[in-house]
C-alpha atoms as a PDB file:
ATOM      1  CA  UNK A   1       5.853 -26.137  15.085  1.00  0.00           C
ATOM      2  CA  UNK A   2       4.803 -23.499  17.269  1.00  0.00           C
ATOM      3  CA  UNK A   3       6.902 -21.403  19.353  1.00  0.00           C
ATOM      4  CA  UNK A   4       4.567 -20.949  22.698  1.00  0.00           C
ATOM      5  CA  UNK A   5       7.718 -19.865  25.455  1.00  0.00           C
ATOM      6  CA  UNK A   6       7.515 -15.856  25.535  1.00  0.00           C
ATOM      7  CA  UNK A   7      11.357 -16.518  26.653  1.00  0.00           C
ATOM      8  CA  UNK A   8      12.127 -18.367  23.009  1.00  0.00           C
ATOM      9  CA  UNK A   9       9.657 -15.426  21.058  1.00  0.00           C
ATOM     10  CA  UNK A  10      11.515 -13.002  22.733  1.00  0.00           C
ATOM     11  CA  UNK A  11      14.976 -14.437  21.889  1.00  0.00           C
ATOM     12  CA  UNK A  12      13.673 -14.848  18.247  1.00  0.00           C
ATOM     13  CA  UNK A  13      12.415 -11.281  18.101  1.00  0.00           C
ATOM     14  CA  UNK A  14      16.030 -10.360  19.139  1.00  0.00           C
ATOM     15  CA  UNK A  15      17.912 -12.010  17.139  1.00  0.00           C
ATOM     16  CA  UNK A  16      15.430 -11.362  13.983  1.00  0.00           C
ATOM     17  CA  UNK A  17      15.774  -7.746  14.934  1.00  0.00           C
ATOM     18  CA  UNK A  18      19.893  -7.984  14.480  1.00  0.00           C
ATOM     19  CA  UNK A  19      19.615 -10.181  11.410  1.00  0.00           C
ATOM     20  CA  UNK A  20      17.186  -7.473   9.854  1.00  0.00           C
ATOM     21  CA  UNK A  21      19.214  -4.396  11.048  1.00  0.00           C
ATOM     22  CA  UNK A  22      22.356  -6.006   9.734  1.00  0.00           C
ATOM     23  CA  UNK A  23      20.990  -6.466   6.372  1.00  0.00           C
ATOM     24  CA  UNK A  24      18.997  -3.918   5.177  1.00  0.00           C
ATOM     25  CA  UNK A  25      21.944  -1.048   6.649  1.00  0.00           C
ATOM     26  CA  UNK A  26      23.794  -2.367   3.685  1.00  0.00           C
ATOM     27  CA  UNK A  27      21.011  -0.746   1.333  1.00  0.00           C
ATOM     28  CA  UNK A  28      20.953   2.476  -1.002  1.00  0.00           C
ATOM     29  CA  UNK A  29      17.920   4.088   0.101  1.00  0.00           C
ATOM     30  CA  UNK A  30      16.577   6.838  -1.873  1.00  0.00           C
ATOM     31  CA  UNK A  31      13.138   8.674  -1.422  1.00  0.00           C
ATOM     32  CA  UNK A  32      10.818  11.170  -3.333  1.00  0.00           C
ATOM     33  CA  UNK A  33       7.655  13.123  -1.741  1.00  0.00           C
ATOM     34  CA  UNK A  34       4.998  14.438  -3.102  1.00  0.00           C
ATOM     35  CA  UNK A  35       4.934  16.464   0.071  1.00  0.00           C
ATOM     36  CA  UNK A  36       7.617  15.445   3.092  1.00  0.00           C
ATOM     37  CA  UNK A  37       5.674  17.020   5.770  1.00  0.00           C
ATOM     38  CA  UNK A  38       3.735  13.292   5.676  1.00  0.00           C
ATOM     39  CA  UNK A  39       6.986  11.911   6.943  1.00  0.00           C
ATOM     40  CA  UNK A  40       7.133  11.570  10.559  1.00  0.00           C
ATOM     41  CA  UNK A  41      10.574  11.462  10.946  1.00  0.00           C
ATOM     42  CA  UNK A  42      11.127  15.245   9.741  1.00  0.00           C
ATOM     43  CA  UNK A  43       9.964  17.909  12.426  1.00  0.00           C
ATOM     44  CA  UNK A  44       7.069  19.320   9.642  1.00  0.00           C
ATOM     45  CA  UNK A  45       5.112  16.364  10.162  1.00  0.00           C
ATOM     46  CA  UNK A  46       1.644  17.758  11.863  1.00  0.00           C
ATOM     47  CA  UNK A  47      -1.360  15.343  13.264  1.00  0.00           C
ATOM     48  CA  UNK A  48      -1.551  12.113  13.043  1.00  0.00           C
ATOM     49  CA  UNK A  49      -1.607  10.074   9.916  1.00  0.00           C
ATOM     50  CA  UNK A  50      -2.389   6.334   8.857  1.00  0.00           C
ATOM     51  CA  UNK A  51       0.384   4.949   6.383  1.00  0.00           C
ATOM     52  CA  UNK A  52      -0.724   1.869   3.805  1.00  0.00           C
ATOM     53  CA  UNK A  53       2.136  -0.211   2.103  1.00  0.00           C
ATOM     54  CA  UNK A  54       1.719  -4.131   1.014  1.00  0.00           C
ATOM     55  CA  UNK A  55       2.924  -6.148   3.084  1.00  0.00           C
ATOM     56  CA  UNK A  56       5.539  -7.966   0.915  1.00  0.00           C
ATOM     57  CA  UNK A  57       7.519  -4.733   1.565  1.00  0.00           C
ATOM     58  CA  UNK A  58       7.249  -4.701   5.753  1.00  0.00           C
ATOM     59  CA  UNK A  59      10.774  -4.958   6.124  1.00  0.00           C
ATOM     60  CA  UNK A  60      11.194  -1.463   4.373  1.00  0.00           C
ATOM     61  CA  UNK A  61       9.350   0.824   6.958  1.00  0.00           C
ATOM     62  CA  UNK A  62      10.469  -1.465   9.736  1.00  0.00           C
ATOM     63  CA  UNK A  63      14.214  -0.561   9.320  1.00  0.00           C
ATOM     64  CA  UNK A  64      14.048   2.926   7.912  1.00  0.00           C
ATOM     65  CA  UNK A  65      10.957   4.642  10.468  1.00  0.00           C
ATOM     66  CA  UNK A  66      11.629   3.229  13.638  1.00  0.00           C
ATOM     67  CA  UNK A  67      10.921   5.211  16.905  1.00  0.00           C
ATOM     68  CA  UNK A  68       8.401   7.847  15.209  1.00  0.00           C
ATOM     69  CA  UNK A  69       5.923   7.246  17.478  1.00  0.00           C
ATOM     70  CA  UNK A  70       4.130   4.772  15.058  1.00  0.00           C
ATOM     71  CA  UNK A  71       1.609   1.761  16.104  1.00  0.00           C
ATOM     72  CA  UNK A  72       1.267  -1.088  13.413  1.00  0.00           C
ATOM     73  CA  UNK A  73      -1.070  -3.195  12.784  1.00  0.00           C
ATOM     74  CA  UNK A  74      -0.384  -7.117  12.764  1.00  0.00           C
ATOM     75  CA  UNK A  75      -2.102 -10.060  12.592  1.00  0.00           C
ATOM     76  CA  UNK A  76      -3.329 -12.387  15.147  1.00  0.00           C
ATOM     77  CA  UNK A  77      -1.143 -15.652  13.123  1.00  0.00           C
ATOM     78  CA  UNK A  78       1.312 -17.390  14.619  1.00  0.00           C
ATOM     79  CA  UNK A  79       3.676 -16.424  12.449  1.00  0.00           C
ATOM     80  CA  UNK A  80       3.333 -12.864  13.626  1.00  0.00           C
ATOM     81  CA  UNK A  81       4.324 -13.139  17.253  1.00  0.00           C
ATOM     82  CA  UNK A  82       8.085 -12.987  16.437  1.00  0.00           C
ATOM     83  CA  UNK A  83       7.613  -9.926  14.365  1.00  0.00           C
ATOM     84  CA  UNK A  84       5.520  -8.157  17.319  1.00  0.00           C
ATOM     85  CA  UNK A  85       8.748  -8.636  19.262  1.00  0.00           C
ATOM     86  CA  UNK A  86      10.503  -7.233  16.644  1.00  0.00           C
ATOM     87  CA  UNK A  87       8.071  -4.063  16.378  1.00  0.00           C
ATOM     88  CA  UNK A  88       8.251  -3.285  20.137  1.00  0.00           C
ATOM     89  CA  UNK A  89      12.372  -3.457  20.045  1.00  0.00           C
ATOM     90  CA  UNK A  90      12.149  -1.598  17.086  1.00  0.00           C
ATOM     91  CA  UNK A  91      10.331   1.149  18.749  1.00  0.00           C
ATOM     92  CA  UNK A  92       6.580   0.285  16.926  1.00  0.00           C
ATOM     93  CA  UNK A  93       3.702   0.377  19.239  1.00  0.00           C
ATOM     94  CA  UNK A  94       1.553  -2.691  17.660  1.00  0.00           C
ATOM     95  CA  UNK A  95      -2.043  -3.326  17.620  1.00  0.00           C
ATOM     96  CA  UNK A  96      -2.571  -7.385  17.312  1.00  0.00           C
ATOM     97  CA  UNK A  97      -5.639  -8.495  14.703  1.00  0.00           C
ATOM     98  CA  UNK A  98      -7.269  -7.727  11.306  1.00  0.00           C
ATOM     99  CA  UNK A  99      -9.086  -4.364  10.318  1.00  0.00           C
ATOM    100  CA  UNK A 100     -11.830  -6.713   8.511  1.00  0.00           C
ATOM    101  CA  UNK A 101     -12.156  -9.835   9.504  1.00  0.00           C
ATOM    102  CA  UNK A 102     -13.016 -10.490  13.120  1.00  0.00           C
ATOM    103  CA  UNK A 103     -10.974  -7.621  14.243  1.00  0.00           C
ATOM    104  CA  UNK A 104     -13.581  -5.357  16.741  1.00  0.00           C
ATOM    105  CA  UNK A 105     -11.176  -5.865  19.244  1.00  0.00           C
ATOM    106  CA  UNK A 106      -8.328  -3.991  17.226  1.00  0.00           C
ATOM    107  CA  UNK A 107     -10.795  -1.822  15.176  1.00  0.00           C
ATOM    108  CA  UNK A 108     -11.669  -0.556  19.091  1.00  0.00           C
ATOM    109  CA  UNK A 109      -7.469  -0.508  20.076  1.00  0.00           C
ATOM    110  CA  UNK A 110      -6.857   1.242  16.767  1.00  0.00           C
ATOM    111  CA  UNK A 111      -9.310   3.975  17.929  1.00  0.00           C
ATOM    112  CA  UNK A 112      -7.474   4.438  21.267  1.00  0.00           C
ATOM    113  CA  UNK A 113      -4.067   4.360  19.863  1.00  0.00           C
ATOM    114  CA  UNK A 114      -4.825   7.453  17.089  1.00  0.00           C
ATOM    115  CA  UNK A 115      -5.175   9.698  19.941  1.00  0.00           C
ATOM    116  CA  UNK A 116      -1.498   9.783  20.314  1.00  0.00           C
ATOM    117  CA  UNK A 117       0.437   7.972  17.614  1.00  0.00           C
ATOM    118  CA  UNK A 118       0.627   7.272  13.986  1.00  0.00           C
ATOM    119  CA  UNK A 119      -0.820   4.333  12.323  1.00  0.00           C
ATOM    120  CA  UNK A 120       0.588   1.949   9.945  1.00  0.00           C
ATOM    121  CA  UNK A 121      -1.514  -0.658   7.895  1.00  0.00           C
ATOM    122  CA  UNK A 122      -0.681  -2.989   5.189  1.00  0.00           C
ATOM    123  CA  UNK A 123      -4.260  -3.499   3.569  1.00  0.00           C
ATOM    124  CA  UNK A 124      -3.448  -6.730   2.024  1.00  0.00           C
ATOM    125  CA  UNK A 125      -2.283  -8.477   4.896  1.00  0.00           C
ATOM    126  CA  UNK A 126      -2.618 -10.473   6.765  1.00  0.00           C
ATOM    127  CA  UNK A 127      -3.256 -13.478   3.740  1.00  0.00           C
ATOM    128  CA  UNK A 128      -4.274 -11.423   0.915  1.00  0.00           C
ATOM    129  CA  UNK A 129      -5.127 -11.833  -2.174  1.00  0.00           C
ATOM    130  CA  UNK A 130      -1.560 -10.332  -2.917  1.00  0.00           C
ATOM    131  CA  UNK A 131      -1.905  -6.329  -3.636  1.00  0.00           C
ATOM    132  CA  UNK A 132      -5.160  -6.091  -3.312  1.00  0.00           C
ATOM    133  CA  UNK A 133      -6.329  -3.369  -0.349  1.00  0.00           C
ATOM    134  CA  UNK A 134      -9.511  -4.706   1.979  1.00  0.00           C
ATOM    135  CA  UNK A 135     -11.722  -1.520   2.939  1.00  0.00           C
ATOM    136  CA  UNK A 136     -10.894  -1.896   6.626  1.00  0.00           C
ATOM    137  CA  UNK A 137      -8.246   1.164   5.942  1.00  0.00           C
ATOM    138  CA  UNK A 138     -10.754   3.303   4.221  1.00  0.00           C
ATOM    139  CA  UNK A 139     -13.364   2.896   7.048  1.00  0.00           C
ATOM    140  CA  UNK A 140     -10.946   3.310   9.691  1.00  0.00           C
ATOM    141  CA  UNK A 141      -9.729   6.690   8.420  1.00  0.00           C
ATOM    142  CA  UNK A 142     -13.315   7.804   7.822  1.00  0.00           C
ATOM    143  CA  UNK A 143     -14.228   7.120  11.218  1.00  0.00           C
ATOM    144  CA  UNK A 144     -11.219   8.894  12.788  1.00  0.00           C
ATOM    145  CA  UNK A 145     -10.476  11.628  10.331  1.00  0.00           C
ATOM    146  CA  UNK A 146      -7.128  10.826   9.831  1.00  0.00           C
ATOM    147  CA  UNK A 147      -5.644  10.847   6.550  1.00  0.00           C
ATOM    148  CA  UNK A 148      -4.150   8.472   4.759  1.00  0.00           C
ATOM    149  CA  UNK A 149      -0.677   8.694   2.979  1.00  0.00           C
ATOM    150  CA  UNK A 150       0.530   5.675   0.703  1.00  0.00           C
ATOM    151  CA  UNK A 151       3.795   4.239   0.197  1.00  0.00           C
ATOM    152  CA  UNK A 152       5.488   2.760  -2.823  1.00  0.00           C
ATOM    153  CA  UNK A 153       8.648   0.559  -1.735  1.00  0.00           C
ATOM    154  CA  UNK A 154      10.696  -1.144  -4.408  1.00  0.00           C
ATOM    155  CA  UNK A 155      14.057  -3.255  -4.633  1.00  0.00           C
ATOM    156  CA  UNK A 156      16.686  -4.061  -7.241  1.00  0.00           C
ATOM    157  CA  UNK A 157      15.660  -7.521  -8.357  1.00  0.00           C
ATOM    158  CA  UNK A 158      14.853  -8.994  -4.924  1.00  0.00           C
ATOM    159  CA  UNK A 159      14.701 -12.623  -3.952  1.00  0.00           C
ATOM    160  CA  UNK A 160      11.107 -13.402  -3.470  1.00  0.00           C
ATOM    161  CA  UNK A 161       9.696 -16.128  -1.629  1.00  0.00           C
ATOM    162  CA  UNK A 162       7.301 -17.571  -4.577  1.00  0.00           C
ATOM    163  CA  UNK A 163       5.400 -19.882  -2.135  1.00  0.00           C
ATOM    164  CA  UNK A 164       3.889 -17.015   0.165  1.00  0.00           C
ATOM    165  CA  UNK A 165       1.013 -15.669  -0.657  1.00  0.00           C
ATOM    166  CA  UNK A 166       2.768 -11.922  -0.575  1.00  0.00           C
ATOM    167  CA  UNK A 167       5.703 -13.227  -2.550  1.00  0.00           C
ATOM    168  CA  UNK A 168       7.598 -11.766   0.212  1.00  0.00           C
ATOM    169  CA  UNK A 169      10.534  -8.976  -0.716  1.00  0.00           C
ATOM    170  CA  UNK A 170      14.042  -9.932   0.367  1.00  0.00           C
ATOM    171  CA  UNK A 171      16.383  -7.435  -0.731  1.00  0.00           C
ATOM    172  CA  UNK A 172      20.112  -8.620  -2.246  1.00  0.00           C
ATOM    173  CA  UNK A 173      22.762  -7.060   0.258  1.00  0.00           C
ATOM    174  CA  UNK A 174      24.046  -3.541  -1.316  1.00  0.00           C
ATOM    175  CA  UNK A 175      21.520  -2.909  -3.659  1.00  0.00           C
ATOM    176  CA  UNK A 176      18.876  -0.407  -4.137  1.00  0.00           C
ATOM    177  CA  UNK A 177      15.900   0.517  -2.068  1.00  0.00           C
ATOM    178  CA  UNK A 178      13.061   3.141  -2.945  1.00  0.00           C
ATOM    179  CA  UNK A 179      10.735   4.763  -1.565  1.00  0.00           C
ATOM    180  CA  UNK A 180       7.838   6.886  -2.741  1.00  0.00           C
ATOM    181  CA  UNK A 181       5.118   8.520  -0.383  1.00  0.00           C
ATOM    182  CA  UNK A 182       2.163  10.097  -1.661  1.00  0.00           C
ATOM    183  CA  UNK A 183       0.378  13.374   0.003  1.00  0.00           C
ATOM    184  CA  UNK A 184      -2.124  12.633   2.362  1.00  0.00           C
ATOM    185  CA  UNK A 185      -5.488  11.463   1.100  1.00  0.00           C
ATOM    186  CA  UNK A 186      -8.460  12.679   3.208  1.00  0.00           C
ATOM    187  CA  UNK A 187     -11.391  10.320   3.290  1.00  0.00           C
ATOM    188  CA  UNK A 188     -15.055  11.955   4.070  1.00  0.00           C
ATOM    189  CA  UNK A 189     -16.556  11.163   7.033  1.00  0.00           C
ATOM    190  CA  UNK A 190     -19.968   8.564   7.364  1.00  0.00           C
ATOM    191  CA  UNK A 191     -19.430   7.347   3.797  1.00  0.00           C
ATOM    192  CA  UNK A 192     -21.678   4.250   2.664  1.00  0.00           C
ATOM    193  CA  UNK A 193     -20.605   0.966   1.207  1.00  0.00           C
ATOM    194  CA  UNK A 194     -20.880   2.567  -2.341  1.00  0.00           C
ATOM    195  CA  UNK A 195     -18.290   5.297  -0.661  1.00  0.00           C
ATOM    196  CA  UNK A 196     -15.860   3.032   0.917  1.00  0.00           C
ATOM    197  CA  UNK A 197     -15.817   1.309  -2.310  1.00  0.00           C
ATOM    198  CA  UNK A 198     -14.742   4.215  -4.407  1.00  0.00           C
ATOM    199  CA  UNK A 199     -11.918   5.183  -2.062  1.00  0.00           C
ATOM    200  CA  UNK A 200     -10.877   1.938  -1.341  1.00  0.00           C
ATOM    201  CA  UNK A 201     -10.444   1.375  -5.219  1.00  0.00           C
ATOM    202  CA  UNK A 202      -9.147   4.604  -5.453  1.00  0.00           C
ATOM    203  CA  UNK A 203      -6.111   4.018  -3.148  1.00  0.00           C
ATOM    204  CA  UNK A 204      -5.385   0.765  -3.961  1.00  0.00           C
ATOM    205  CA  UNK A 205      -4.973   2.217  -7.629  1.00  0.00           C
ATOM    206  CA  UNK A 206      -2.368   4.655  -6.612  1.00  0.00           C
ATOM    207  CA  UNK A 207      -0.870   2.003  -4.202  1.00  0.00           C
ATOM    208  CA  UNK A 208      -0.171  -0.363  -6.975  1.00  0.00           C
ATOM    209  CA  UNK A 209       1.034   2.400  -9.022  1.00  0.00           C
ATOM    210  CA  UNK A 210       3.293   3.869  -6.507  1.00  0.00           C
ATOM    211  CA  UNK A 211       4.731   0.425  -5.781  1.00  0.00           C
ATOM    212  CA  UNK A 212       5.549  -0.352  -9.926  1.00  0.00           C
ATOM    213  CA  UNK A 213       7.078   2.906  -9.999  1.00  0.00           C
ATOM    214  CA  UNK A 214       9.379   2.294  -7.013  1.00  0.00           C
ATOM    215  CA  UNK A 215      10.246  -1.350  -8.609  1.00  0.00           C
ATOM    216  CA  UNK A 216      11.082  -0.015 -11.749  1.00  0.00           C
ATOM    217  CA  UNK A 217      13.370   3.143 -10.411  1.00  0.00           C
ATOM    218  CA  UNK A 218      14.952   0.386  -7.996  1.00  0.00           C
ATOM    219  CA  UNK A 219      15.753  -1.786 -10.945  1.00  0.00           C
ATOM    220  CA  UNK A 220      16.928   1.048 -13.478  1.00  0.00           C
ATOM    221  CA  UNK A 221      18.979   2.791 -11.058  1.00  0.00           C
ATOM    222  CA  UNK A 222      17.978   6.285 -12.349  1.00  0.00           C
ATOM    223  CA  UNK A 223      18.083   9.413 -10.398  1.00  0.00           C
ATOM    224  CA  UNK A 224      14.806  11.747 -10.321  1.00  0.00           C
ATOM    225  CA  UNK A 225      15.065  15.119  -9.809  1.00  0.00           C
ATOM    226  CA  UNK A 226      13.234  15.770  -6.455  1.00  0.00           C
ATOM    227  CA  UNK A 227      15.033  12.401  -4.868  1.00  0.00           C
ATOM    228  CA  UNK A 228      16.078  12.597  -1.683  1.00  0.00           C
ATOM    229  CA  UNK A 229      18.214   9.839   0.643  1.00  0.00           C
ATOM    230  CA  UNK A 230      16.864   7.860   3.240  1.00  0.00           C
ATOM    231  CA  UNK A 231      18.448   8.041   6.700  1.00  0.00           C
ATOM    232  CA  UNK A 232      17.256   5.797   9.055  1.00  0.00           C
ATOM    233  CA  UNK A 233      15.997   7.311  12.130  1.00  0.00           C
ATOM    234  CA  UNK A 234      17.792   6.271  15.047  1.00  0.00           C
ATOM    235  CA  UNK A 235      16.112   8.040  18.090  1.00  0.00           C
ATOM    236  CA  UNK A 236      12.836   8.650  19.679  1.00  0.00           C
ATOM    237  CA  UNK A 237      10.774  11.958  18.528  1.00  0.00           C
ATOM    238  CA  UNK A 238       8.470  12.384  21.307  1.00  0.00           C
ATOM    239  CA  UNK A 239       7.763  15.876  19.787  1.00  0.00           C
ATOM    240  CA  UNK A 240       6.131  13.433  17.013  1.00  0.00           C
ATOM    241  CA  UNK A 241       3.402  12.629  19.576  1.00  0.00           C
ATOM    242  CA  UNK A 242      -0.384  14.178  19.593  1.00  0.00           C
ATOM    243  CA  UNK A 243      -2.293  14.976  22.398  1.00  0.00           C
ATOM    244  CA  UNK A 244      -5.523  13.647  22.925  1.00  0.00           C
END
């Protein structure tokens, strides 16, 4: 059934927003960089960037980098409107459609919003094939000359819901949560299919990699040397924020 009253979406977005909050501040978050100054939480952070995770791990980002003057990308499925909610209480700016199929409207908001905020993509979504990245990221940073920084999330033997096409990440209550970004990736500018291509497999490589790695010091609960933990951030940075 679909939810059509922008009073009941709005509710839902409220209430999902509590239900998610609640939960995943009972996790042990721990991060490593390869370089922090990609965060945008931490006062380093220069320019503006465009972040890649799958999207079987959205609820990561959601609760741990909200208010950092970051616009996400989300689909134009029903199933997304309640999550848009979320995104704006959250503190997200969100862009509504796909960066490869159909999407010139949001290819053409995307390009407005990188003037002044961060993007965030997840380059599988919005119905797959499961962890593998379309080239709609790869194009879009070429075009802007933003750089691209990729994150690795993992959990401690999360319940999965088999029947999605993501196999979508729930984590158990108290457990572990990690977190690994890479540096940023600069893309050339005017590349060719054959160019997209070799970035786009590129990334995806490291995505996948980054994402087993996560899963695997989630699971193990090992400490690595350069780990770091995750604070929420709890406040808007407007010193975060480019100027056109």
């Amino acid at each position: 059934m679909k939810i059509r009253s922008p009073l009941l979406l709005k509710f839902g977005g409220l209430s999902t927003l509590a239900a998610i909050r609640t939960w995943m501040s009972t996790l042990d978050y721990k991060a490593a960089y390869y370089d922090r100054a990609v965060d945008p939480a931490f006062s380093e952070c220069q320019g503006r960037k465009i972040f890649l995770f799958w999207h079987e791990y959205i609820l990561f980002p959601l609760y741990v980098r909200h208010h950092c003057n970051i616009a996400m990308l989300l689909s134009r499925h029903q199933d997304a409107e309640v999550l848009s909610h979320v995104a704006r209480m959250s503190g997200y700016g969100f862009i509504r459609g796909s960066t490869n199929r159909g999407g010139v409207t949001a290819l053409r908001e995307m390009f407005r919003t990188s003037r002044h905020m961060h993007l965030t993509i997840t380059p599988d979504g919005p119905r797959g094939p499961r962890r593998h990245m379309a080239p709609g990221p790869i194009y879009l940073a070429s075009k802007l000359d933003m750089p691209l920084v990729v994150m690795g999330f993992g959990y401690d033997r999360p319940w999965r819901f088999r029947r999605a096409w993501d196999q979508f990440a729930v984590p158990r209550p108290f457990s572990r949560a990690r977190a690994i970004a890479s540096g940023e990736i600069h893309v050339p500018p005017n590349l060719d299919r054959k160019g997209i291509e070799h970035y786009r497999h590129r990334v995806e490589t490291l995505l996948n990699r980054l994402t087993l790695e996560c899963e695997a010091w989630a699971a193990a609960g090992t400490r690595k040397q350069e780990q770091t933990t995750l604070w929420p951030s709890t406040a808007p940075l407007p010193r975060r924020r480019v100027a056109a």
